[in-house]
N, C-alpha and C. Protein backbone atom coordinates (compact mmCIF):
# COMPACT_ATOMS: atom_id res chain seq x y z
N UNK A 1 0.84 -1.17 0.00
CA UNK A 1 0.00 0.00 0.00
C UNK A 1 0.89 1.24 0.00
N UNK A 2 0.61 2.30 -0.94
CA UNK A 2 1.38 3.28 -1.21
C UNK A 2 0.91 4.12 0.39
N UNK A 3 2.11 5.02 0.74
CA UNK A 3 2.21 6.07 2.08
C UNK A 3 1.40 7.29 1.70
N UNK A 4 0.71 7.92 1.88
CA UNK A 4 0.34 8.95 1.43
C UNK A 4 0.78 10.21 2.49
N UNK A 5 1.40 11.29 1.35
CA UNK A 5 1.86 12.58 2.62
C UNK A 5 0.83 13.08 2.88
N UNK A 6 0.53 13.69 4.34
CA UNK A 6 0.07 13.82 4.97
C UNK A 6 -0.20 15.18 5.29
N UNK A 7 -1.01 16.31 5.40
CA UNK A 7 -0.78 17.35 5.53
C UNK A 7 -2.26 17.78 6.74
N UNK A 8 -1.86 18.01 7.96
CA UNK A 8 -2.83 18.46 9.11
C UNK A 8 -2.64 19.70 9.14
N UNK A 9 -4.21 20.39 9.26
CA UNK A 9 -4.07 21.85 9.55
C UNK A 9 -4.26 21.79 11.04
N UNK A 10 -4.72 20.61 11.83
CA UNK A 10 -4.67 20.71 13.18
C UNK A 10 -4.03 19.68 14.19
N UNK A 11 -3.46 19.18 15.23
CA UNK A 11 -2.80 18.42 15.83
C UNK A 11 -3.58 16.99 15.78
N UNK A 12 -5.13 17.45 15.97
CA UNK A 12 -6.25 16.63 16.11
C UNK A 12 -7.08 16.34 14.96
N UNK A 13 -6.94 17.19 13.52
CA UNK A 13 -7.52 16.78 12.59
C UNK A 13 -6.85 14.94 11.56
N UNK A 14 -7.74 14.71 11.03
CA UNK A 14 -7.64 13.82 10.59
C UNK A 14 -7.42 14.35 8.57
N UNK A 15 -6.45 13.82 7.90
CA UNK A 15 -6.80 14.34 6.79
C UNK A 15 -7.31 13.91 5.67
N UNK A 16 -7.67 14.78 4.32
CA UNK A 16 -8.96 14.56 3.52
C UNK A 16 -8.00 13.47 2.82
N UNK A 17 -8.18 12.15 2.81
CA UNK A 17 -7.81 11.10 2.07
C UNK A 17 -8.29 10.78 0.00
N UNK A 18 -9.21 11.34 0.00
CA UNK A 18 -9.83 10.70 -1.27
C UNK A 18 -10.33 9.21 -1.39
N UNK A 19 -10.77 9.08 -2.70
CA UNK A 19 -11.11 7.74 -2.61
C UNK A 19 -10.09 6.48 -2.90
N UNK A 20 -8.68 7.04 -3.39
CA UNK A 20 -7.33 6.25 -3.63
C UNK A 20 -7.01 4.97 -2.75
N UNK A 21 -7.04 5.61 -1.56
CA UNK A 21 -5.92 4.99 -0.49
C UNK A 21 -7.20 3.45 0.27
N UNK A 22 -8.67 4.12 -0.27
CA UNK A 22 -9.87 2.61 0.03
C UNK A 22 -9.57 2.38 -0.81
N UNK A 23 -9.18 2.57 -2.28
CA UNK A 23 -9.35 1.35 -3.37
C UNK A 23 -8.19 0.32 -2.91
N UNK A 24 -6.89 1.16 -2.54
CA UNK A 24 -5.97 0.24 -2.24
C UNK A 24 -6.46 -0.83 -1.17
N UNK A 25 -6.86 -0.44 -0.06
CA UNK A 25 -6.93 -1.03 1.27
C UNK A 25 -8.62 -2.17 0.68
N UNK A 26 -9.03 -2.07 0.04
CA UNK A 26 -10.29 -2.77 -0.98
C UNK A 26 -9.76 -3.95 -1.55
N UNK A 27 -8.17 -3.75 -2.73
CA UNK A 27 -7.31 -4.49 -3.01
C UNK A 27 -6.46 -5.09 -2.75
N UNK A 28 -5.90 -4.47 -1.43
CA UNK A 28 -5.11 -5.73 -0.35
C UNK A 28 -6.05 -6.44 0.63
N UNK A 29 -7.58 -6.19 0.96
CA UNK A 29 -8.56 -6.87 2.21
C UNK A 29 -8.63 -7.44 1.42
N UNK A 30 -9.86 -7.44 0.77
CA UNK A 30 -10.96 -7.91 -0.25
C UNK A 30 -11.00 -9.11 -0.45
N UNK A 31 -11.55 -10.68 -0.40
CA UNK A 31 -11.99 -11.76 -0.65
C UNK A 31 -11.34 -11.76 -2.07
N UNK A 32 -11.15 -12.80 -2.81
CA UNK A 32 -11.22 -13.11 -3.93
C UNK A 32 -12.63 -12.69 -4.54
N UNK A 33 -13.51 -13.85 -3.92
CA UNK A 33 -14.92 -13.74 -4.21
C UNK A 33 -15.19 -12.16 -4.31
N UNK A 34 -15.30 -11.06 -3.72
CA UNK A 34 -15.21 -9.40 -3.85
C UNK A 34 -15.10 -8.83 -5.31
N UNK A 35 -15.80 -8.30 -5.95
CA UNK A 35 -15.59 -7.35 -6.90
C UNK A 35 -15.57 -6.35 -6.42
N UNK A 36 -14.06 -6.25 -6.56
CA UNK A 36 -13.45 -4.88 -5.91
C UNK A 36 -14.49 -3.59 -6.64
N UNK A 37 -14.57 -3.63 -8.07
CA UNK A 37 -15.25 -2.31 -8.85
C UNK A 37 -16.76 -1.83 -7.46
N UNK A 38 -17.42 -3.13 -7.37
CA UNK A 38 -18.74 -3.11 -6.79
C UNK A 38 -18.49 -2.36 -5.26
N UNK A 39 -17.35 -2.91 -4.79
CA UNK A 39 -17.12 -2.64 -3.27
C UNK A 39 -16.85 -1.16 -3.44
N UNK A 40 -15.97 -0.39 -4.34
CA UNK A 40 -15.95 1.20 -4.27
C UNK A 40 -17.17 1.81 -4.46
N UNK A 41 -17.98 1.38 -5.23
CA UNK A 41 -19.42 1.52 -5.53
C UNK A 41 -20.31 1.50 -4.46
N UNK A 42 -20.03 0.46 -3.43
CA UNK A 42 -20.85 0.44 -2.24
C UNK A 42 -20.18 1.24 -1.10
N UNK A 43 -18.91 1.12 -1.25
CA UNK A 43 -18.52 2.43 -0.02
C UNK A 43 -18.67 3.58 -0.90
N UNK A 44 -19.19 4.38 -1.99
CA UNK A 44 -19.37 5.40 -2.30
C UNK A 44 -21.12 5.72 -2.02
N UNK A 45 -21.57 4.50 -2.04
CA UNK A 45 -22.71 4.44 -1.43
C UNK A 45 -22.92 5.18 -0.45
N UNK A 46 -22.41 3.80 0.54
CA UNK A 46 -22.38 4.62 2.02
C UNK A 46 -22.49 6.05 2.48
N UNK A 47 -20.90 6.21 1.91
CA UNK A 47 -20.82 7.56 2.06
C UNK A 47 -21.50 8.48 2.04
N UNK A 48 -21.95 8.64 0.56
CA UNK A 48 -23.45 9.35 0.07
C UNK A 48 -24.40 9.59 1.13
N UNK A 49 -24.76 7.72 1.71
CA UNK A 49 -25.50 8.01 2.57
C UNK A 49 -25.42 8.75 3.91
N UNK A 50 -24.03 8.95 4.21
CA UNK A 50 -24.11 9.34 5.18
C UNK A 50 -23.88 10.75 5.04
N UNK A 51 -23.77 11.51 3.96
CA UNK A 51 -23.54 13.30 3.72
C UNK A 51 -24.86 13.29 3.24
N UNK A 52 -26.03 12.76 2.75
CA UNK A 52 -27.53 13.31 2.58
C UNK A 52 -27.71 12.78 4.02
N UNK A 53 -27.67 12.30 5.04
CA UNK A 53 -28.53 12.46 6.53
C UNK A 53 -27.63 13.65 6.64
N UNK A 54 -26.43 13.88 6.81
CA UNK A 54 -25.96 14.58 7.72
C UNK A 54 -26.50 16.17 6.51
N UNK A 55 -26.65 16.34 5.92
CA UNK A 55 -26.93 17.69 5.01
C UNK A 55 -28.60 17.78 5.94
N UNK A 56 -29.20 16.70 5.34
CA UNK A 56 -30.83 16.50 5.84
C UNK A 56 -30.83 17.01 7.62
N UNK A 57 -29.96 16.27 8.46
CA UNK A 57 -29.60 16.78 9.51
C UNK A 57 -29.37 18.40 9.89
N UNK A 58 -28.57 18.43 9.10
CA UNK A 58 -27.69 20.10 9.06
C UNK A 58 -29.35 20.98 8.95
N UNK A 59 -30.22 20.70 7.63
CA UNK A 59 -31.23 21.68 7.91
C UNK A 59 -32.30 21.31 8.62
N UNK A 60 -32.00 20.51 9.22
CA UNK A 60 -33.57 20.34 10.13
C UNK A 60 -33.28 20.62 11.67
N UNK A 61 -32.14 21.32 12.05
CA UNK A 61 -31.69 21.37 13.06
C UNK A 61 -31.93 22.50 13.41
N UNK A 62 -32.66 23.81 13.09
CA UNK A 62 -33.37 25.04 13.87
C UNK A 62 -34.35 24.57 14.27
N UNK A 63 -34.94 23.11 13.66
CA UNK A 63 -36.46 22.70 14.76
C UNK A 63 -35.92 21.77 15.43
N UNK A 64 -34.60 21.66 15.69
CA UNK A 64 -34.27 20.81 17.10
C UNK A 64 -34.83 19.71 17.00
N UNK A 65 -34.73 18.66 15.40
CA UNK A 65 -34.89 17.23 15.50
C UNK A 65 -34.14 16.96 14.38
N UNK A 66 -33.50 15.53 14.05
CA UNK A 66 -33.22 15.13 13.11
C UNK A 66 -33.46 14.11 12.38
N UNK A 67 -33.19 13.44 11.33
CA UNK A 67 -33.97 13.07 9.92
C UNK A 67 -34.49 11.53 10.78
N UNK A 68 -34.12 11.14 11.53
CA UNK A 68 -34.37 9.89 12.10
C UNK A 68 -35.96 9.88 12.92
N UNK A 69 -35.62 10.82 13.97
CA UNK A 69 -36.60 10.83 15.00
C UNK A 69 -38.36 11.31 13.66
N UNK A 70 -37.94 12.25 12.53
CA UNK A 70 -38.63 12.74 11.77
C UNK A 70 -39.37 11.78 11.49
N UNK A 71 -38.46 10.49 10.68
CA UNK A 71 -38.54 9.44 10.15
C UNK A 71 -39.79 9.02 10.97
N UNK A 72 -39.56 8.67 12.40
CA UNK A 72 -40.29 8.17 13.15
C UNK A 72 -41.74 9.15 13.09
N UNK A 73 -42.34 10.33 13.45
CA UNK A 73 -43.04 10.98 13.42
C UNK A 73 -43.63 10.69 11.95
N UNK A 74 -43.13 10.84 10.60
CA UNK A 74 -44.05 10.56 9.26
C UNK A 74 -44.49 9.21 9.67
N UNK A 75 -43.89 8.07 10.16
CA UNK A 75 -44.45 6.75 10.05
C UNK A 75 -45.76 6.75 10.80
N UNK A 76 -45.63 7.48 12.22
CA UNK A 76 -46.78 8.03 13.09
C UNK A 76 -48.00 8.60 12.09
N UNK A 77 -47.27 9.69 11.42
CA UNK A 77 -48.44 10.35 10.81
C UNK A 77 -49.27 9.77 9.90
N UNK A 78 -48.74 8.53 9.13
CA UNK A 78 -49.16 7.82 7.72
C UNK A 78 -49.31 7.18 8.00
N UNK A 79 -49.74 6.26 9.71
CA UNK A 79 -50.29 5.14 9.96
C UNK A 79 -51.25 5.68 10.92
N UNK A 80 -51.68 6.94 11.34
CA UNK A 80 -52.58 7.28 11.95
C UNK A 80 -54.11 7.08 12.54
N UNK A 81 -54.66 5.71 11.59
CA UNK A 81 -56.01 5.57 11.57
C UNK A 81 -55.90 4.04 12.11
N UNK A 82 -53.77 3.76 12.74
CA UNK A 82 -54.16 2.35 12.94
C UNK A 82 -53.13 2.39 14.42
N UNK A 83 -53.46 2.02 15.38
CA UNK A 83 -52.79 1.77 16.40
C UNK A 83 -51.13 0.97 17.04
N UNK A 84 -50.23 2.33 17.02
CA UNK A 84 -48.74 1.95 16.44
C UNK A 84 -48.14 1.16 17.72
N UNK A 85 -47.71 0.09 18.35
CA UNK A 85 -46.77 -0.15 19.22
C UNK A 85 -45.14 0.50 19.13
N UNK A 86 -44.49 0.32 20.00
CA UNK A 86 -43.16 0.84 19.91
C UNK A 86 -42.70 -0.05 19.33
N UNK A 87 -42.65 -1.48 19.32
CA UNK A 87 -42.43 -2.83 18.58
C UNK A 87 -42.53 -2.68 17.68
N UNK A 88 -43.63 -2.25 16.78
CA UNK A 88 -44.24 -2.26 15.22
C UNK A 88 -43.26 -0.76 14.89
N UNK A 89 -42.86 -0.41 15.15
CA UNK A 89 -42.31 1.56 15.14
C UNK A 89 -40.71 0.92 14.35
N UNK A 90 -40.36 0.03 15.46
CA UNK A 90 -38.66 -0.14 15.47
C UNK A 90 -38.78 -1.35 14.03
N UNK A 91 -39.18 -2.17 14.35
CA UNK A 91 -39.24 -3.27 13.34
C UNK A 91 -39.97 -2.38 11.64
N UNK A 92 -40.56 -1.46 11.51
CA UNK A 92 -40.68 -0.76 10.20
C UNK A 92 -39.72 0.02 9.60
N UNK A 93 -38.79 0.73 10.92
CA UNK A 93 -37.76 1.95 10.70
C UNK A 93 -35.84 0.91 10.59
N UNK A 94 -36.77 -0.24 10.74
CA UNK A 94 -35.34 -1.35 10.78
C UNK A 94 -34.16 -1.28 12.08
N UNK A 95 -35.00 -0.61 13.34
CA UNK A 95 -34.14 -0.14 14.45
C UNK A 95 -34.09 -1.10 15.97
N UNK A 96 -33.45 -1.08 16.57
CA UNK A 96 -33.53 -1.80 17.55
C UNK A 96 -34.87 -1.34 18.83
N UNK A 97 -35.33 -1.59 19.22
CA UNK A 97 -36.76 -1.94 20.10
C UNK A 97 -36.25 -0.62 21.35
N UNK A 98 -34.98 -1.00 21.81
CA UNK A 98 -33.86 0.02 22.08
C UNK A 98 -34.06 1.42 21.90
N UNK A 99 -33.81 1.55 20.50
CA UNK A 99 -33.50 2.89 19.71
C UNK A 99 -34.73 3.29 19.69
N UNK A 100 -35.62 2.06 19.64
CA UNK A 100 -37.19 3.18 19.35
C UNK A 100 -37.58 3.63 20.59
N UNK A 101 -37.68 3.19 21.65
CA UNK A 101 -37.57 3.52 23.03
C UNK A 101 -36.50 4.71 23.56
N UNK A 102 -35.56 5.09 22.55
CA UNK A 102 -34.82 5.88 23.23
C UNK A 102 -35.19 7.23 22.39
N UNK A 103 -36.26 7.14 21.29
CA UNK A 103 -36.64 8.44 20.33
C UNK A 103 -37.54 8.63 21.12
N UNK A 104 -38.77 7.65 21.09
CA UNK A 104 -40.07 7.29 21.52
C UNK A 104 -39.94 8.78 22.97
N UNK A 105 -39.05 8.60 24.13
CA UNK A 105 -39.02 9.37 25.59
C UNK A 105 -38.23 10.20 24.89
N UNK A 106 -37.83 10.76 23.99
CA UNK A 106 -37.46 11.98 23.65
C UNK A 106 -38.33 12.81 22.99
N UNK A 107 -38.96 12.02 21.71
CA UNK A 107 -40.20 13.07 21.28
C UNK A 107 -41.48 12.96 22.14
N UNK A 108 -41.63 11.90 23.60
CA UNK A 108 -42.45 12.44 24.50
C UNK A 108 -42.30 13.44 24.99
N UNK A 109 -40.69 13.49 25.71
CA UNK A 109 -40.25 14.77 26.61
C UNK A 109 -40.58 16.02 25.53
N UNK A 110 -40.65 16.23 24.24
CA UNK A 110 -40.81 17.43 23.40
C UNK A 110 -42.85 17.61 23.35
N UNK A 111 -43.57 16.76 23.94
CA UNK A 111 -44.95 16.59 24.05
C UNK A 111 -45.44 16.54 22.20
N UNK A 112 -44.82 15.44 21.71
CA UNK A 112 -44.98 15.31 20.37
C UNK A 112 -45.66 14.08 19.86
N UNK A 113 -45.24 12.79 20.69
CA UNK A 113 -46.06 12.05 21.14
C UNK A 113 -46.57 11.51 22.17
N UNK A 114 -47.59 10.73 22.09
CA UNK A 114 -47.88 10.51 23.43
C UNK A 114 -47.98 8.69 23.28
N UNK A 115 -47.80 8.27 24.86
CA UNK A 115 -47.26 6.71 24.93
C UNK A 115 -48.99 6.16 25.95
N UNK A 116 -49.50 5.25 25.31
CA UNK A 116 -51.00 5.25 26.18
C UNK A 116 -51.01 3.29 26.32
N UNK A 117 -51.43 2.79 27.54
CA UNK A 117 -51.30 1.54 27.66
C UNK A 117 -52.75 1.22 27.10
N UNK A 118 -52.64 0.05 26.60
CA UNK A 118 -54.04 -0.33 25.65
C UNK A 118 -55.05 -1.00 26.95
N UNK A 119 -56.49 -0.42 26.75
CA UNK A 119 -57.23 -0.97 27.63
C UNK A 119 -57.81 -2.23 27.82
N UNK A 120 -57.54 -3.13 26.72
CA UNK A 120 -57.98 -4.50 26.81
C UNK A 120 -56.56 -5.23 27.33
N UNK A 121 -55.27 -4.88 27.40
CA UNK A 121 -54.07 -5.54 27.81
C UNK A 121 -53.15 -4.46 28.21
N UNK A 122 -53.13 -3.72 29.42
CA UNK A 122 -51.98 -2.86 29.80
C UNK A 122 -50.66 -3.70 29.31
N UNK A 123 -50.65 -3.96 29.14
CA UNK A 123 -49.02 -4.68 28.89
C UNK A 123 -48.33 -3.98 27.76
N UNK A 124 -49.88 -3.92 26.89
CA UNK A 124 -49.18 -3.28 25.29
C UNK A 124 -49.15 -1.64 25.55
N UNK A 125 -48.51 -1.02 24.74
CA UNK A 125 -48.72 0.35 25.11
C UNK A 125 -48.46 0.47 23.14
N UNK A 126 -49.62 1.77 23.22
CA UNK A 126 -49.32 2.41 21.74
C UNK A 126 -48.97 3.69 22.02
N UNK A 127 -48.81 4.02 20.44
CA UNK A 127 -48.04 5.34 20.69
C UNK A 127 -48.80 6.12 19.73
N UNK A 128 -49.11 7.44 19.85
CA UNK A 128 -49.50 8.59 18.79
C UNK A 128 -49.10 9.44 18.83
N UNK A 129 -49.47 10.40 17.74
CA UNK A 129 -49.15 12.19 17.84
C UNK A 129 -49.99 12.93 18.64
N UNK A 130 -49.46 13.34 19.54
CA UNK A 130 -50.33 14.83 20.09
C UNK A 130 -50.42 16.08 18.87
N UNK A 131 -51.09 16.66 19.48
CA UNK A 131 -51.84 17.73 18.34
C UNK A 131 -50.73 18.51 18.06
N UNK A 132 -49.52 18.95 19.29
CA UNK A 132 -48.13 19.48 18.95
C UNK A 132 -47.49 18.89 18.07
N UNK A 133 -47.57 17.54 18.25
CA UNK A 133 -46.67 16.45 17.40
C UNK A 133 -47.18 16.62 15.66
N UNK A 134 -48.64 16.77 15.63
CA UNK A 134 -49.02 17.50 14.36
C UNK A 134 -48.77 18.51 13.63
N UNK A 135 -48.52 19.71 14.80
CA UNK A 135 -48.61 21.32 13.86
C UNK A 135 -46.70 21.05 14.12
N UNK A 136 -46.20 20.32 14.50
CA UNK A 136 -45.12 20.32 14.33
C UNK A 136 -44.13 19.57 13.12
N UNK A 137 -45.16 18.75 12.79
CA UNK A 137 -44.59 18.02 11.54
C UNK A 137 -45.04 18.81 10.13
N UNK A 138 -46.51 19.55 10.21
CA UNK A 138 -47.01 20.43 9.55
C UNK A 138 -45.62 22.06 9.27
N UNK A 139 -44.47 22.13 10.01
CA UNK A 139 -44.12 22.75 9.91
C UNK A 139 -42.42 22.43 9.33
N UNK A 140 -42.30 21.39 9.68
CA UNK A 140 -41.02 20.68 9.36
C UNK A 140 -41.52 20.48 7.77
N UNK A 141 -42.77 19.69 7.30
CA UNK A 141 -41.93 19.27 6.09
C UNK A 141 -42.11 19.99 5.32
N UNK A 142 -42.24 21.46 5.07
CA UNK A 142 -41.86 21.93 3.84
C UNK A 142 -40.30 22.14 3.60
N UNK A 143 -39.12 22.10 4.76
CA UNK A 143 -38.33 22.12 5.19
C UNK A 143 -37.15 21.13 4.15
N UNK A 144 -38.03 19.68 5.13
CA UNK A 144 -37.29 18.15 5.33
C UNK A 144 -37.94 18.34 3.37
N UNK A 145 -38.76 18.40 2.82
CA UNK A 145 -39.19 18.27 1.51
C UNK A 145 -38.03 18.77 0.90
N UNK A 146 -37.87 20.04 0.79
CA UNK A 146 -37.17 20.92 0.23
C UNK A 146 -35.71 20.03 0.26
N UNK A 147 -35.30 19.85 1.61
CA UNK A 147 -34.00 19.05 1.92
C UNK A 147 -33.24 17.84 0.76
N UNK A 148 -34.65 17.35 0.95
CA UNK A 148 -35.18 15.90 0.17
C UNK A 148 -34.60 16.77 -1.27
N UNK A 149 -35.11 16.94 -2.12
CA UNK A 149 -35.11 17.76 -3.49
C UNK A 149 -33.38 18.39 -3.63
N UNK A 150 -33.00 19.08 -2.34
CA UNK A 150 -32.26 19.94 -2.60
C UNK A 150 -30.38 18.93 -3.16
N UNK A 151 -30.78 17.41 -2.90
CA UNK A 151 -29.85 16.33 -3.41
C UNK A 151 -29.46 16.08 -4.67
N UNK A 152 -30.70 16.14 -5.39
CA UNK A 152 -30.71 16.12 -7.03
C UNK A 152 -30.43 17.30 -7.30
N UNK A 153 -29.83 18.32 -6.99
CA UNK A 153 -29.99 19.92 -7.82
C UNK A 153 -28.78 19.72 -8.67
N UNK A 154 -27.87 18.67 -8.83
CA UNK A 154 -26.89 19.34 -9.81
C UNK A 154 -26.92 17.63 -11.01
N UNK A 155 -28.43 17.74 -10.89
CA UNK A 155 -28.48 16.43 -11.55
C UNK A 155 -29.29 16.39 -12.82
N UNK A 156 -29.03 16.56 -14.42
CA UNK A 156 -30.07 16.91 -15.45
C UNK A 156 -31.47 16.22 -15.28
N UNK A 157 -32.11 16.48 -15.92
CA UNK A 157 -33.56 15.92 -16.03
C UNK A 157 -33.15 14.27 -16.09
N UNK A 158 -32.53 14.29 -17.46
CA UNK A 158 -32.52 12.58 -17.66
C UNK A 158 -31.54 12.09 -16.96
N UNK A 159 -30.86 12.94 -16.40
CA UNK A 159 -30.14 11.65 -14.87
C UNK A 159 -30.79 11.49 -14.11
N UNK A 160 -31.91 12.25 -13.50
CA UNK A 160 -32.77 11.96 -12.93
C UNK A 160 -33.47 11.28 -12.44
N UNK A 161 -33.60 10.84 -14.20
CA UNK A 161 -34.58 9.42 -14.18
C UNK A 161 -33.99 7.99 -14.23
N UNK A 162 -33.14 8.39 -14.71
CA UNK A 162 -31.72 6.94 -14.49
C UNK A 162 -31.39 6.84 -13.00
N UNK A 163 -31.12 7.85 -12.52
CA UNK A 163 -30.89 7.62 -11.16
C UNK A 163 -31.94 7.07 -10.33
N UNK A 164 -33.22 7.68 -10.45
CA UNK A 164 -34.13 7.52 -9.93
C UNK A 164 -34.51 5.56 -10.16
N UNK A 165 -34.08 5.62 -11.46
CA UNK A 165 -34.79 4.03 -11.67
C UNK A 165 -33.41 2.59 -11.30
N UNK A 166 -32.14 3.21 -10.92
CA UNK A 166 -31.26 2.81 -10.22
C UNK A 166 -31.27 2.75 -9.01
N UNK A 167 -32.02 3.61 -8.11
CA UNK A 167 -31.88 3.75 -6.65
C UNK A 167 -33.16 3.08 -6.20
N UNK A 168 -33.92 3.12 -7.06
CA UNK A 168 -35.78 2.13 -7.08
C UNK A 168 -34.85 0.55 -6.89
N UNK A 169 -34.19 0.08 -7.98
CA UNK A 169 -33.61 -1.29 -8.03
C UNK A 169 -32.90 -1.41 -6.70
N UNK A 170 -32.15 -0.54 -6.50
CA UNK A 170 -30.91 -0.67 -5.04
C UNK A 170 -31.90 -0.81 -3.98
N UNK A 171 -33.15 -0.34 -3.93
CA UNK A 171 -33.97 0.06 -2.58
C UNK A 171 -34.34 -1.70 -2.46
N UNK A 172 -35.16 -2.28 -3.55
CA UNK A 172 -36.03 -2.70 -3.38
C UNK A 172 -34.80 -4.52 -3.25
N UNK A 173 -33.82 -4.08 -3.43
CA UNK A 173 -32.70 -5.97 -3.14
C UNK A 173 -32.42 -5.56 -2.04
N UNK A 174 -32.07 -4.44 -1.12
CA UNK A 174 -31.80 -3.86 0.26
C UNK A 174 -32.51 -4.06 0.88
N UNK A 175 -34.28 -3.74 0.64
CA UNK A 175 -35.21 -4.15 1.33
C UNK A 175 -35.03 -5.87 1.64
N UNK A 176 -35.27 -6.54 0.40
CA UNK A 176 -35.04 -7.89 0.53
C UNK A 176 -33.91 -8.55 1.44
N UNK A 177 -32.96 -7.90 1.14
CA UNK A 177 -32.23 -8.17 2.37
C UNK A 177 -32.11 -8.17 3.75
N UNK A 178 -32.87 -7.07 4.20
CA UNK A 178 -33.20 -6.12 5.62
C UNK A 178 -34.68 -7.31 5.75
N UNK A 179 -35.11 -7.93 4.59
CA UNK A 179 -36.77 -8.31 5.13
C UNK A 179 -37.80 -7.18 5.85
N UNK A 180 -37.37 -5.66 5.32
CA UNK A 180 -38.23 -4.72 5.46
C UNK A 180 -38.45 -3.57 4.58
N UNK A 181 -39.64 -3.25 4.71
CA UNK A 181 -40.02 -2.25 3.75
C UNK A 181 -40.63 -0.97 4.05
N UNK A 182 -40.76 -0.13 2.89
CA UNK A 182 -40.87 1.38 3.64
C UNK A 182 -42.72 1.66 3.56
């Protein structure tokens, strides 16, 4: 593996590598079985994925929530006419029972939702939106929309649609994989 020089503007920064020094470290790990081409492809993936949350993050952060807990609140809102457990919440959002429990007492503490034990079996408890939890999502998504959109802006019409009908295919073998869907 080639050394790469190194240049820190801080004692504690880490520096901007490129995508070079993973192809190498791709080509000395990597399985036989591995198509290396596919594996840069999927850590460019990643990546991606993780600069659209963190952008999506970046603007949803004057209403003091981010794209996750959101996540959770649309699923609230678009299943509204059917009675959500915290169980059914985590297992849709692909999260641990955990994690939904640890949004769940945070967007309570914000009085966004509310947690109610079911009257034929206290044991179960569901969860809904309070009316805050409403005019509050009513206010986020022209926001989180915009956010959404603001990914494709340097993308022509007809990449668009290539992309669009590439990321439909990627969603729907990911799903299969995860055994969940949106």
């Amino acid at each position: 593996m080639t050394k790469l020089k190194k240049t820190y503007t801080n004692e504690d920064d880490l520096p901007v590598l490129g995508v070079e020094p993973y192809i190498e470290l791709i080509q000395a790990s990597s399985s036989s079985e591995t198509n290396q081409e596919d594996a840069k492809l999927g850590l460019m993936l990643l990546w991606l994925s993780d600069h659209v949350l963190d952008v999506t993050d970046n603007e949803l952060a004057p209403f003091g929530i981010t794209e996750s807990k959101l996540d959770l609140l649309l699923l609230l809102t678009l299943h509204e006419e059917r009675r959500a457990t915290p169980s059914a919440l985590a297992k849709r959002l692909g999260i641990t029972r955990a994690s939904a429990t640890s949004m769940l007492d945070w967007l309570e503490k914000r009085n966004l939702v509310v947690r109610n034990h079911s009257k034929e079996d206290r044991r179960k408890i569901y969860v809904s939106l309070t009316d805050e939890g409403r005019t509050f999502i009513a206010e986020v998504l022209p926001t989180y929309w915009s956010s959404c959109a603001s990914n494709l802006i340097d993308l022509e019409p007809d990449e668009r649609k290539v992309f669009e009908k590439l990321v439909s295919k990627l969603l729907k073998s990911i799903q299969r994989k995860l055994k969940v869907e949106r």
